[in-house]
Protein backbone atom coordinates (compact mmCIF):
# COMPACT_ATOMS: atom_id res chain seq x y z
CA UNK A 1 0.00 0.00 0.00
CA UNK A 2 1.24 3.44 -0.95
CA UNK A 3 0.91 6.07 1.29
CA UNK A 4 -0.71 9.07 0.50
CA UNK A 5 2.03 11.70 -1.70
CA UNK A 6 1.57 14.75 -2.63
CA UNK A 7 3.95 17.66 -4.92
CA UNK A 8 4.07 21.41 -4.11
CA UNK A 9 5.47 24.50 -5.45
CA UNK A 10 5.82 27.35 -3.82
CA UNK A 11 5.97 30.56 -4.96
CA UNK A 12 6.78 33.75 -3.46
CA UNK A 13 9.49 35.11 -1.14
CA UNK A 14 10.15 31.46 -0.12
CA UNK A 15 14.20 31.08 -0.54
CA UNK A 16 16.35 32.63 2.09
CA UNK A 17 13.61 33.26 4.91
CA UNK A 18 14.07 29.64 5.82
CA UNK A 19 11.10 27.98 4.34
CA UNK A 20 12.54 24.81 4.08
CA UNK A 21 13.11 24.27 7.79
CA UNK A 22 10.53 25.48 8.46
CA UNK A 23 8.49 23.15 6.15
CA UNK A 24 10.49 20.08 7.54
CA UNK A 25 9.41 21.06 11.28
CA UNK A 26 5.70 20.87 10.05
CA UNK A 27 6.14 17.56 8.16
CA UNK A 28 8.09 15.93 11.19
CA UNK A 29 5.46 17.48 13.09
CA UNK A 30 2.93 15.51 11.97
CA UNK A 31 4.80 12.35 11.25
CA UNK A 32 5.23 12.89 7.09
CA UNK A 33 7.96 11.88 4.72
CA UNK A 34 9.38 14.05 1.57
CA UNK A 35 11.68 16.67 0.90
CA UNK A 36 11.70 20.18 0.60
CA UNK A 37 14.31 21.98 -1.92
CA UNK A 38 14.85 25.44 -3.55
CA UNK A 39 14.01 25.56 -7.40
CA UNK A 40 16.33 27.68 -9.74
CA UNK A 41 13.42 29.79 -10.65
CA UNK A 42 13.05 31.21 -6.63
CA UNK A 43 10.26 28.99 -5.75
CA UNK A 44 10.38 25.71 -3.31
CA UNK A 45 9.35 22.06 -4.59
CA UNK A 46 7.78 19.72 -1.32
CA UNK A 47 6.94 16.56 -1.27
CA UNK A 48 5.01 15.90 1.52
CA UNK A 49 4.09 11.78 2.30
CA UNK A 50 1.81 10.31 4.91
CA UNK A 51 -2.18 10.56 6.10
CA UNK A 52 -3.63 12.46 3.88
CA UNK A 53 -5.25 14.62 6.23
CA UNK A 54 -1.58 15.25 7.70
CA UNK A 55 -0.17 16.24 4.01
CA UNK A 56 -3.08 18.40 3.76
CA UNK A 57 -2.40 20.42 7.43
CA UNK A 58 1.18 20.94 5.94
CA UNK A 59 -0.64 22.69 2.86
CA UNK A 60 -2.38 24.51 4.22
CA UNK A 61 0.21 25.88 6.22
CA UNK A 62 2.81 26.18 3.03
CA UNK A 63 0.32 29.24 1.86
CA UNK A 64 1.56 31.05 5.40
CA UNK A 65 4.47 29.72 5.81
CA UNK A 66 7.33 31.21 8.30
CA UNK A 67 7.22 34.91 9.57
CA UNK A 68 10.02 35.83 6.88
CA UNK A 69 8.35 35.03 4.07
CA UNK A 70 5.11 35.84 1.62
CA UNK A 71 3.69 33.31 0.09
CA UNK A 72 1.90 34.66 -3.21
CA UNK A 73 0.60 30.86 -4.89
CA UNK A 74 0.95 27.19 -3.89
CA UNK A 75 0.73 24.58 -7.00
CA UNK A 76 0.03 21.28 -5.63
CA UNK A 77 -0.19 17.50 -7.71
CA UNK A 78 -1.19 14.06 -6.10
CA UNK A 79 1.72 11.79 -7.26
CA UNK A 80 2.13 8.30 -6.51
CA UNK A 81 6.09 7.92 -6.36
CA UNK A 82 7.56 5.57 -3.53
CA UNK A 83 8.52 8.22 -0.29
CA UNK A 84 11.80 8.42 1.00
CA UNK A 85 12.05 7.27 4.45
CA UNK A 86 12.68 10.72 6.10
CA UNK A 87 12.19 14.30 5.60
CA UNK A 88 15.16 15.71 3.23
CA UNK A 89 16.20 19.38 2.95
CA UNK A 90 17.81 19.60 -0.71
C-alpha cells in the first residue's frame, strides 16, 4: 500500500527566509515523509508523504508559511512515487 504523496510548489518570497526548515518542522510534526528543496526559478518544490489529512495540514500551512516570508501561490499535484524514508532538505 502506498501512502498518501503529494507535490508542491511554492511561490513567493520562499528562498532565504528559511522555508525549508521550516516546512520540515511541520512535516516531522505531523509524522510525514518528503523533501523540501529550492528551485532555480526562486520557488520551493515539497513533497510531503503520509495521512492524507496530515499532508493536507502541511498545505495549508505552506500558503503562510514562516514569519520571513510571503507566500503569493501554492501549486500542488497528487503523485504516486515511492517516499523516502525521512524528511530531506535539498
Amino acid at each position: 500500500m502506498h501512502e498518501y504523496c503529494l507535490k508542491a510548489w511554492v511561490t513567493g518570497r520562499v528562498q532565504g527566509v528559511g522555508f525549508r526548515a521550516a516546512i520540515r518542522d511541520q512535516a516531522l510534526k505531523e509524522e510525514l515523509k518528503g523533501y523540501a528543496r529550492n528551485l532555480g526559478d526562486g520557488r520551493v518544490e515539497v513533497m510531503l508523504c503520509g495521512e492524507q489529512t496530515a499532508v493536507d495540514r502541511v498545505v495549508r500551512w505552506l500558503w503562510h508559511g514562516p514569519p520571513a516570508s510571503r507566500v503569493t501561490h501554492v501549486e500542488c499535484e497528487k503523485v504516486d512515487v515511492t517516499p523516502p524514508s525521512t524528511f530531506e532538505l535539498g
